[in-house]
N, C-alpha and C. Protein backbone atom coordinates (compact mmCIF):
# COMPACT_ATOMS: atom_id res chain seq x y z
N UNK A 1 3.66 -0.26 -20.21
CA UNK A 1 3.99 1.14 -20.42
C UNK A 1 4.81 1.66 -19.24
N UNK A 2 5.59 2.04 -19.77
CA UNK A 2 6.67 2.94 -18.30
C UNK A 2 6.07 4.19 -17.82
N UNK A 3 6.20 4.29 -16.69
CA UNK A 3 6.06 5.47 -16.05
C UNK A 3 6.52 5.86 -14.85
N UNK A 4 6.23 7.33 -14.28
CA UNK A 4 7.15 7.50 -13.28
C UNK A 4 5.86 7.98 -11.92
N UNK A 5 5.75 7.37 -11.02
CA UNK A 5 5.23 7.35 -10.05
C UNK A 5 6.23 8.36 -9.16
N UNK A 6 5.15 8.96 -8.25
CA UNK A 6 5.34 9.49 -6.52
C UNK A 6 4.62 9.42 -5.81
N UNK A 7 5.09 9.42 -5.05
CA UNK A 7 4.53 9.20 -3.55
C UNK A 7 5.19 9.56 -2.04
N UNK A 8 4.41 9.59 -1.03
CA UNK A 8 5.12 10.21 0.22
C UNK A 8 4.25 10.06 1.21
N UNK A 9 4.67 10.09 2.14
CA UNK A 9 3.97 10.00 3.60
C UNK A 9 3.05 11.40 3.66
N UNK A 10 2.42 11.11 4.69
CA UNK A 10 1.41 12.77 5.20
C UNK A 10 2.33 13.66 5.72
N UNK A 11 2.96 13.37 6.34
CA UNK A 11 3.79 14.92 6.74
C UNK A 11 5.13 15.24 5.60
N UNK A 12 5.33 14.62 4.79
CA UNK A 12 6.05 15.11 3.33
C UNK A 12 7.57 14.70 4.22
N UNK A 13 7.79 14.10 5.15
CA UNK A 13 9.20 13.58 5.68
C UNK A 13 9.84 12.81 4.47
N UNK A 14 8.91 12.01 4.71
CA UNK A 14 9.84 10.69 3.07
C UNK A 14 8.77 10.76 1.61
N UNK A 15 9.58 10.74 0.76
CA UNK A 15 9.16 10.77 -0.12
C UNK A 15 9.69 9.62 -1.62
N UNK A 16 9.17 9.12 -2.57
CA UNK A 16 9.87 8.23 -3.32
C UNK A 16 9.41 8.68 -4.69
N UNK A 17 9.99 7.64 -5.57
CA UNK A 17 9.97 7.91 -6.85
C UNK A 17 10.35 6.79 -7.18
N UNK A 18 9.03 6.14 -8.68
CA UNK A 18 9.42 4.89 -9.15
C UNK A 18 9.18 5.48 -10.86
N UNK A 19 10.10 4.40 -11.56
CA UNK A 19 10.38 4.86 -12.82
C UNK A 19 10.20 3.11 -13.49
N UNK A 20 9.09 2.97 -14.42
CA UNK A 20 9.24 1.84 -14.74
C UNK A 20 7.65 1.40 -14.69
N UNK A 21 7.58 -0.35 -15.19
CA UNK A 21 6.22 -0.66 -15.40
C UNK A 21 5.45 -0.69 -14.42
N UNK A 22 4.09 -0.48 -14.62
CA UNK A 22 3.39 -0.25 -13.53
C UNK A 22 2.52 -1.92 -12.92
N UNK A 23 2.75 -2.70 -12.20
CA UNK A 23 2.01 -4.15 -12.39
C UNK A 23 0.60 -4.04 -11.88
N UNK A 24 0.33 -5.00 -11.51
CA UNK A 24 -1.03 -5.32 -10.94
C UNK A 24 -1.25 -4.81 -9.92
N UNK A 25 -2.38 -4.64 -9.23
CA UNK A 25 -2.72 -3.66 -7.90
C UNK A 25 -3.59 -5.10 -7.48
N UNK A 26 -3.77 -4.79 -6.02
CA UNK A 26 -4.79 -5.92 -5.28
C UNK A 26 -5.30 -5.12 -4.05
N UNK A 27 -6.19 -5.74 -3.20
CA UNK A 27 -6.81 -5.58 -2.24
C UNK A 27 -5.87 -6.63 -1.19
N UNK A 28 -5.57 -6.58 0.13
CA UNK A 28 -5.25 -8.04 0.77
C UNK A 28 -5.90 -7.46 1.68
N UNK A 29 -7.16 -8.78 2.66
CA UNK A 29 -7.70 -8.93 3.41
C UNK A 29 -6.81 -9.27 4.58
N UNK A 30 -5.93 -10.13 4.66
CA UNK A 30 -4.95 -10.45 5.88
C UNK A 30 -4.78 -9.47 6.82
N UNK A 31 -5.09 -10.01 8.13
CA UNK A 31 -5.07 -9.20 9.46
C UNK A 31 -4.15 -8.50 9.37
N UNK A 32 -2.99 -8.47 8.74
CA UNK A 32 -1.28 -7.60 9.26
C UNK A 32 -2.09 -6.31 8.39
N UNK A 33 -2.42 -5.99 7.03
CA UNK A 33 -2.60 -5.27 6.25
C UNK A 33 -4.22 -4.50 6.79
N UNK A 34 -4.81 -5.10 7.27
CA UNK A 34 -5.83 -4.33 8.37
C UNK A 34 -5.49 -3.41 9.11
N UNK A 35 -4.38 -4.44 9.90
CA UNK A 35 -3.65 -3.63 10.91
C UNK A 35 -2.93 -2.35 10.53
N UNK A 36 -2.28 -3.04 9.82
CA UNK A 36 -1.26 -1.55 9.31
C UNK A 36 -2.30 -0.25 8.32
N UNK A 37 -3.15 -1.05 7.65
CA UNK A 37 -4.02 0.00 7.19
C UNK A 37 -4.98 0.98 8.51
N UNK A 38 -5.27 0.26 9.15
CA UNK A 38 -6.27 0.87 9.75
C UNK A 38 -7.57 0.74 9.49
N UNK A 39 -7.57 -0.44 8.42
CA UNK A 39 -9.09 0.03 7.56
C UNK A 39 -9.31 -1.96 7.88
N UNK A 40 -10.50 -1.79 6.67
CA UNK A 40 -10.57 -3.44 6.34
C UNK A 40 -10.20 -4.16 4.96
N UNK A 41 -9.07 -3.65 4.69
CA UNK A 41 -8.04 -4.24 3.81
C UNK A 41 -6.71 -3.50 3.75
N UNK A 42 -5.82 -3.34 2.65
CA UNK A 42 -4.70 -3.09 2.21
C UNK A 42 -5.03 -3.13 1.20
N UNK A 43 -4.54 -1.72 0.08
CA UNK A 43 -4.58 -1.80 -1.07
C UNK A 43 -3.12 -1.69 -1.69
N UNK A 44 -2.20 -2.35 -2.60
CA UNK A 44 -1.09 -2.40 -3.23
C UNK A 44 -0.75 -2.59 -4.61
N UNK A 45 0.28 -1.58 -5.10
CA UNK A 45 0.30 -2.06 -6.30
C UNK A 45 1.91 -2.50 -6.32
N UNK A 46 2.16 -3.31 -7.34
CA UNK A 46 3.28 -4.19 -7.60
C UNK A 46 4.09 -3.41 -8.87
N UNK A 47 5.29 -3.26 -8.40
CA UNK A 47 6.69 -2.35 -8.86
C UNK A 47 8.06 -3.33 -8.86
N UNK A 48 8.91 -3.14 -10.16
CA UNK A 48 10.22 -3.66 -9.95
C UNK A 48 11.18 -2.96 -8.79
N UNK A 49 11.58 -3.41 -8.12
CA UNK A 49 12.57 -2.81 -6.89
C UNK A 49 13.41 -2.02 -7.68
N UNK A 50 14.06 -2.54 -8.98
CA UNK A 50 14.91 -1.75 -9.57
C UNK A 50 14.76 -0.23 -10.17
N UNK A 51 13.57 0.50 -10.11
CA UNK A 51 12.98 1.53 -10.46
C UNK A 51 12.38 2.51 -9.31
N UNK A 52 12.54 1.87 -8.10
CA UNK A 52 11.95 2.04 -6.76
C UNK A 52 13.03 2.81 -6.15
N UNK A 53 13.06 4.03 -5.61
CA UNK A 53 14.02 5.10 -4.88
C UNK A 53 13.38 5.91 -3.57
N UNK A 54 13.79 5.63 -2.76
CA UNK A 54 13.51 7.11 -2.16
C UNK A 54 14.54 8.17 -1.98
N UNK A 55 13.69 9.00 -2.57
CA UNK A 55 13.66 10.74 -2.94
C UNK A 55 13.88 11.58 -1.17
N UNK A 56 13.49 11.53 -0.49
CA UNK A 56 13.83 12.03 0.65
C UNK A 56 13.47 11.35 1.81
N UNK A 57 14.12 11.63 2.92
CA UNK A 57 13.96 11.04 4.47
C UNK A 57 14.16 9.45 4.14
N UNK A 58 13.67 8.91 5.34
CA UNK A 58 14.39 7.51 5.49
C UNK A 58 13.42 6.92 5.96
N UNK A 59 12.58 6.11 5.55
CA UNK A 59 11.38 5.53 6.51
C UNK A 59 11.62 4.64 7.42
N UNK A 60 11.01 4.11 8.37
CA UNK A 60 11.62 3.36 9.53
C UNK A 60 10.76 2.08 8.85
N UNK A 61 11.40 0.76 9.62
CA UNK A 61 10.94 -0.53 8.81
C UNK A 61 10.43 -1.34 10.40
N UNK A 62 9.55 -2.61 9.83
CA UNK A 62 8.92 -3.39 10.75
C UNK A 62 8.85 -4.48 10.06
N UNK A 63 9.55 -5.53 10.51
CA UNK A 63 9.48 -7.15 9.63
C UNK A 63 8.58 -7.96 10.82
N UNK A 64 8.07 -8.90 9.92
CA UNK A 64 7.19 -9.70 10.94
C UNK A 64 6.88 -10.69 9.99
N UNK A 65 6.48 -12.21 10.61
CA UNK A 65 5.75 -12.97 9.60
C UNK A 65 4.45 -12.93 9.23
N UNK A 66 4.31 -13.05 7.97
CA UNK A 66 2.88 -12.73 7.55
C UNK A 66 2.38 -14.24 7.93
N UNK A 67 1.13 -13.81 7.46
CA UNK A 67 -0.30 -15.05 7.49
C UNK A 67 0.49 -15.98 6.69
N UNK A 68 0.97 -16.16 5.76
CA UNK A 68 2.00 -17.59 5.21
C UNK A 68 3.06 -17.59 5.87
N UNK A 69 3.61 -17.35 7.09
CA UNK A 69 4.70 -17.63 7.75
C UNK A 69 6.06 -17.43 7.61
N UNK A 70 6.06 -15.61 6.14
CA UNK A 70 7.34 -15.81 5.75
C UNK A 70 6.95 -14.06 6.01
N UNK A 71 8.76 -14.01 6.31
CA UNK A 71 8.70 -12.34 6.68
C UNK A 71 8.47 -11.36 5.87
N UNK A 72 7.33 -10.43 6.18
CA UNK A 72 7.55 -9.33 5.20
C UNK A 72 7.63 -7.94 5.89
N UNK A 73 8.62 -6.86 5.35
CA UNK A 73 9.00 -6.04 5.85
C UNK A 73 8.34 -4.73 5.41
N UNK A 74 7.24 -4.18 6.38
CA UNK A 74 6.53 -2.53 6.13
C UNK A 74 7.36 -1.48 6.57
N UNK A 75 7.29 -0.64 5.54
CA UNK A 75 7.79 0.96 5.93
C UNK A 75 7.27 2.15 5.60
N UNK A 76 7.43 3.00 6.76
CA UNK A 76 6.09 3.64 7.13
C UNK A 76 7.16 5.25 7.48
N UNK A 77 6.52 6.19 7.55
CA UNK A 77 6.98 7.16 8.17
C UNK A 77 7.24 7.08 9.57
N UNK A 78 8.30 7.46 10.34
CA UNK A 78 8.75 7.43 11.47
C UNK A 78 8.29 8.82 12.30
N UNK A 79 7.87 9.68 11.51
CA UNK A 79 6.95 10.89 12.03
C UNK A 79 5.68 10.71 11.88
N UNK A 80 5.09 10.63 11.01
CA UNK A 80 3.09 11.17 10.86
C UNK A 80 3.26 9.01 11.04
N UNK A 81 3.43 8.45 10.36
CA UNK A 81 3.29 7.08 10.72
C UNK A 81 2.66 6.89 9.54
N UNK A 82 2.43 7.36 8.46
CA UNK A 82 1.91 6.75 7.42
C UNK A 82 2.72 5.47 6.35
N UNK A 83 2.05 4.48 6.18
CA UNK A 83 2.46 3.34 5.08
C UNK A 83 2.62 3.55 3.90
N UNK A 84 3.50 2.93 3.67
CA UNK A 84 4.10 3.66 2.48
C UNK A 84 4.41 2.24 1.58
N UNK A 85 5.19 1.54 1.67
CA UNK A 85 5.39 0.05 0.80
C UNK A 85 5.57 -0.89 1.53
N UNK A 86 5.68 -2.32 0.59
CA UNK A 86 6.24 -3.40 1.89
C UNK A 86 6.86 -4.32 0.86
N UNK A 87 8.20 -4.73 1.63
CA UNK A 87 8.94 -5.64 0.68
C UNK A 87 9.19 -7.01 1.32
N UNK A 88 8.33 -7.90 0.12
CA UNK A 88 8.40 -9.38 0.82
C UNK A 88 10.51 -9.77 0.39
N UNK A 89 10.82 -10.08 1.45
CA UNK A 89 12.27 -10.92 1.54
C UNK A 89 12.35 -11.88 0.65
N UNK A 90 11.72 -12.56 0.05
CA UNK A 90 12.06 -13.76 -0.78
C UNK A 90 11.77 -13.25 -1.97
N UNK A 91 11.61 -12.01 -2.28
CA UNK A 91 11.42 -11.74 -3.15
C UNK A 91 12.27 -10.25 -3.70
N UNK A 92 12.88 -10.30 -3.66
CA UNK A 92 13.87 -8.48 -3.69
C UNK A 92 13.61 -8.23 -4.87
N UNK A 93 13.58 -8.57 -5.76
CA UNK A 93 13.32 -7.58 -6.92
C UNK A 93 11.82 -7.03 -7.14
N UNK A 94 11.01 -7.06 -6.14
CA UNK A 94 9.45 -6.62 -6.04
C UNK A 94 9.68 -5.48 -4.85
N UNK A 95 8.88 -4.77 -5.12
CA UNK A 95 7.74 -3.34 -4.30
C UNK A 95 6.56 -3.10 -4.49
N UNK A 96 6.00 -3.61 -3.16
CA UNK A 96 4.73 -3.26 -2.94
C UNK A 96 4.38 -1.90 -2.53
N UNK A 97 3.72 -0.84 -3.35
CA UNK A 97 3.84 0.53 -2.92
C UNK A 97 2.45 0.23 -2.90
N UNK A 98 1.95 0.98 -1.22
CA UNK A 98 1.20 1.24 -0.49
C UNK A 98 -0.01 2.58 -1.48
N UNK A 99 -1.17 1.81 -2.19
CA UNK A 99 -1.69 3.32 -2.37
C UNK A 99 -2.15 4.53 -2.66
N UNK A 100 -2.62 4.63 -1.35
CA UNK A 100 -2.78 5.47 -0.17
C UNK A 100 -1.70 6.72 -0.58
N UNK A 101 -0.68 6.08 -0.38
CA UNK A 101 0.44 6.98 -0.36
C UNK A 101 1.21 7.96 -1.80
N UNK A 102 0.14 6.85 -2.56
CA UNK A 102 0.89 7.63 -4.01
C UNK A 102 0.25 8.93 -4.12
N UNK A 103 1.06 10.22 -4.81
CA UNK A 103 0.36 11.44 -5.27
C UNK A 103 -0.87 11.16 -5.99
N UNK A 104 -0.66 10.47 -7.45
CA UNK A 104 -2.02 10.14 -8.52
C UNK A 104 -2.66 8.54 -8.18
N UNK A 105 -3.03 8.63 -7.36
CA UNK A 105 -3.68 7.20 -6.98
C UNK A 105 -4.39 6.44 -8.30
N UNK A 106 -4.57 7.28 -8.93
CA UNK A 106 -5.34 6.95 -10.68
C UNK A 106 -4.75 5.69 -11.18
N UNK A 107 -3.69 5.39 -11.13
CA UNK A 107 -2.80 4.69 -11.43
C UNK A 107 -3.32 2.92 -10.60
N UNK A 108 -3.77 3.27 -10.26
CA UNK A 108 -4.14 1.89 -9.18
C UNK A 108 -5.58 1.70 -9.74
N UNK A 109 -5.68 0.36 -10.50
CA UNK A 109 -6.55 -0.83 -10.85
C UNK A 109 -6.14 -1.54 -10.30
N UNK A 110 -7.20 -1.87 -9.09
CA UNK A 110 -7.15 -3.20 -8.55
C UNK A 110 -7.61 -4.47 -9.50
N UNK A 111 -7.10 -5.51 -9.37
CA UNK A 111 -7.39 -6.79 -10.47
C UNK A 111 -7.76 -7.76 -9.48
N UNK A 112 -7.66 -8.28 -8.38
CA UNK A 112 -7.29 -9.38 -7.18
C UNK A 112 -7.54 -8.60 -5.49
N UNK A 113 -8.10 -9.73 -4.78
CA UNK A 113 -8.32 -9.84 -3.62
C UNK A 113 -7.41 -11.01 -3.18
N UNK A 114 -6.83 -10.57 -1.73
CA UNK A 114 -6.12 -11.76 -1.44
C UNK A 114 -6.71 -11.97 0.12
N UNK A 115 -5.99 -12.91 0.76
CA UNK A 115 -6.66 -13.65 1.99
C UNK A 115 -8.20 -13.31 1.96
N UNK A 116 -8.86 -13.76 1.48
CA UNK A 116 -10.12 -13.75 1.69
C UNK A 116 -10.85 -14.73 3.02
N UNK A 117 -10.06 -15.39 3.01
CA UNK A 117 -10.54 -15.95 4.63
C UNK A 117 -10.64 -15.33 5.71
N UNK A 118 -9.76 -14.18 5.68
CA UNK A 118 -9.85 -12.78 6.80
C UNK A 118 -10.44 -11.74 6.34
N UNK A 119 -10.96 -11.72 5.38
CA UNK A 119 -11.65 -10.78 5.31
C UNK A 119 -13.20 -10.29 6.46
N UNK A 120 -13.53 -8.69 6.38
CA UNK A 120 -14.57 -8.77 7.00
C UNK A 120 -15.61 -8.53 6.40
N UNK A 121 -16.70 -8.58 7.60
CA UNK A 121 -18.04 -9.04 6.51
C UNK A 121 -19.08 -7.64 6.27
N UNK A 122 -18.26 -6.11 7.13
CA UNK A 122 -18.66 -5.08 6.53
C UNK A 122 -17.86 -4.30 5.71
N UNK A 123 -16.82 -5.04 4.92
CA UNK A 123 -16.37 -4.66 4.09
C UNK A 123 -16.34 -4.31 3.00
N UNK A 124 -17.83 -4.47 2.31
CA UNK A 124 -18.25 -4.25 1.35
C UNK A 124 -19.18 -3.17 1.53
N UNK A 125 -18.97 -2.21 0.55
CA UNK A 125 -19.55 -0.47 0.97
C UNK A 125 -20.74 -0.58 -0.11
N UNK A 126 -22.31 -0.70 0.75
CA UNK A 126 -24.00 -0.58 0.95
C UNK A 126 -23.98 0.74 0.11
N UNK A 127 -24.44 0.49 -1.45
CA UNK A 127 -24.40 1.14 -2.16
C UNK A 127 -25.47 2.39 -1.75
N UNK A 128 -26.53 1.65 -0.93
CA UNK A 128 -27.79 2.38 -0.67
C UNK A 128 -27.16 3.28 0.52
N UNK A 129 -26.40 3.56 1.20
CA UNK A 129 -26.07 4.34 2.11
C UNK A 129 -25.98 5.68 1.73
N UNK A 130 -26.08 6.76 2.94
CA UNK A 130 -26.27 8.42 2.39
C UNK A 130 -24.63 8.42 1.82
N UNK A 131 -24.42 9.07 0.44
CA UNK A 131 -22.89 9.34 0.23
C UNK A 131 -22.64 10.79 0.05
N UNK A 132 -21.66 11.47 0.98
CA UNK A 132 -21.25 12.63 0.34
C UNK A 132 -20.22 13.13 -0.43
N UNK A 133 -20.53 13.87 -1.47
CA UNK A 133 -19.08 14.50 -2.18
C UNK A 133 -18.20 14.76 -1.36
N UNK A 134 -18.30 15.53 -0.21
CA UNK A 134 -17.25 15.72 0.78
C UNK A 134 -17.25 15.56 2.11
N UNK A 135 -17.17 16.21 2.94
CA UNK A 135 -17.50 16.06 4.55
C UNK A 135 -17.99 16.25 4.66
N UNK A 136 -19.64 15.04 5.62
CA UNK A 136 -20.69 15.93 6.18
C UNK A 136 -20.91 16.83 7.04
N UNK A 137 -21.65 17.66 6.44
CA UNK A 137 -21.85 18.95 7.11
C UNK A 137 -22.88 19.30 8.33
């Protein structure tokens, strides 16, 4: 089914717009996606590049080799610093949109976990723990 996605960084600098099928979403455990998350994974969903735009500002980019030894390139806001997609090089007609970053996150069924060898081992959220609707008070 086609549809049209948005998304944008926290301080509303860059912003995008994808038009087109929506693919699979995953979790990746791999240290880079820790890193860049901040958290203990990366969550992504998978987009044709050809439907993939950005709508305003210009995000700044960071290539590096991943955990398989082939470069992949994150881009992030160059103001607030938020992640936004990442495009593996050997692959150009794919977008990984970050998200976090989308307006209707609804849209994201995760199906797959990846590097699970890096994963961590409190990464799984203790159902029995106090949970609040919002910020504790």
């Amino acid at each position: 089914m086609t549809e049209t996605l948005t998304g944008g960084c926290l301080c509303g600098a860059v912003r995008y717009t994808y038009q087109g099928e929506v693919g699979a979403a995953g979790y990746c455990h791999c240290e880079d996606c820790r890193r860049v998350s901040g958290s203990a994974f990366g969550v992504s969903v998978r987009v044709a590049a050809a439907g993939f735009s950005i709508s305003k500002g210009t995000p700044k980019s960071f290539v590096k080799a991943g955990d398989s030894g082939r470069p992949v390139a994150r881009f992030f806001c160059g103001d607030c610093g938020s992640p936004l997609y990442t495009l593996p090089p050997l692959h150009p007609e794919v977008v990984f949109i970050k998200a976090g970053s989308l307006d209707d996150p609804s849209v994201v069924k995760p199906n797959r976990q990846a590097w699970m060898r890096s994963r961590v081992d409190w990464a799984e959220i203790d159902p029995s723990l106090t949970a609040y609707e919002t910020n504790r008070v």
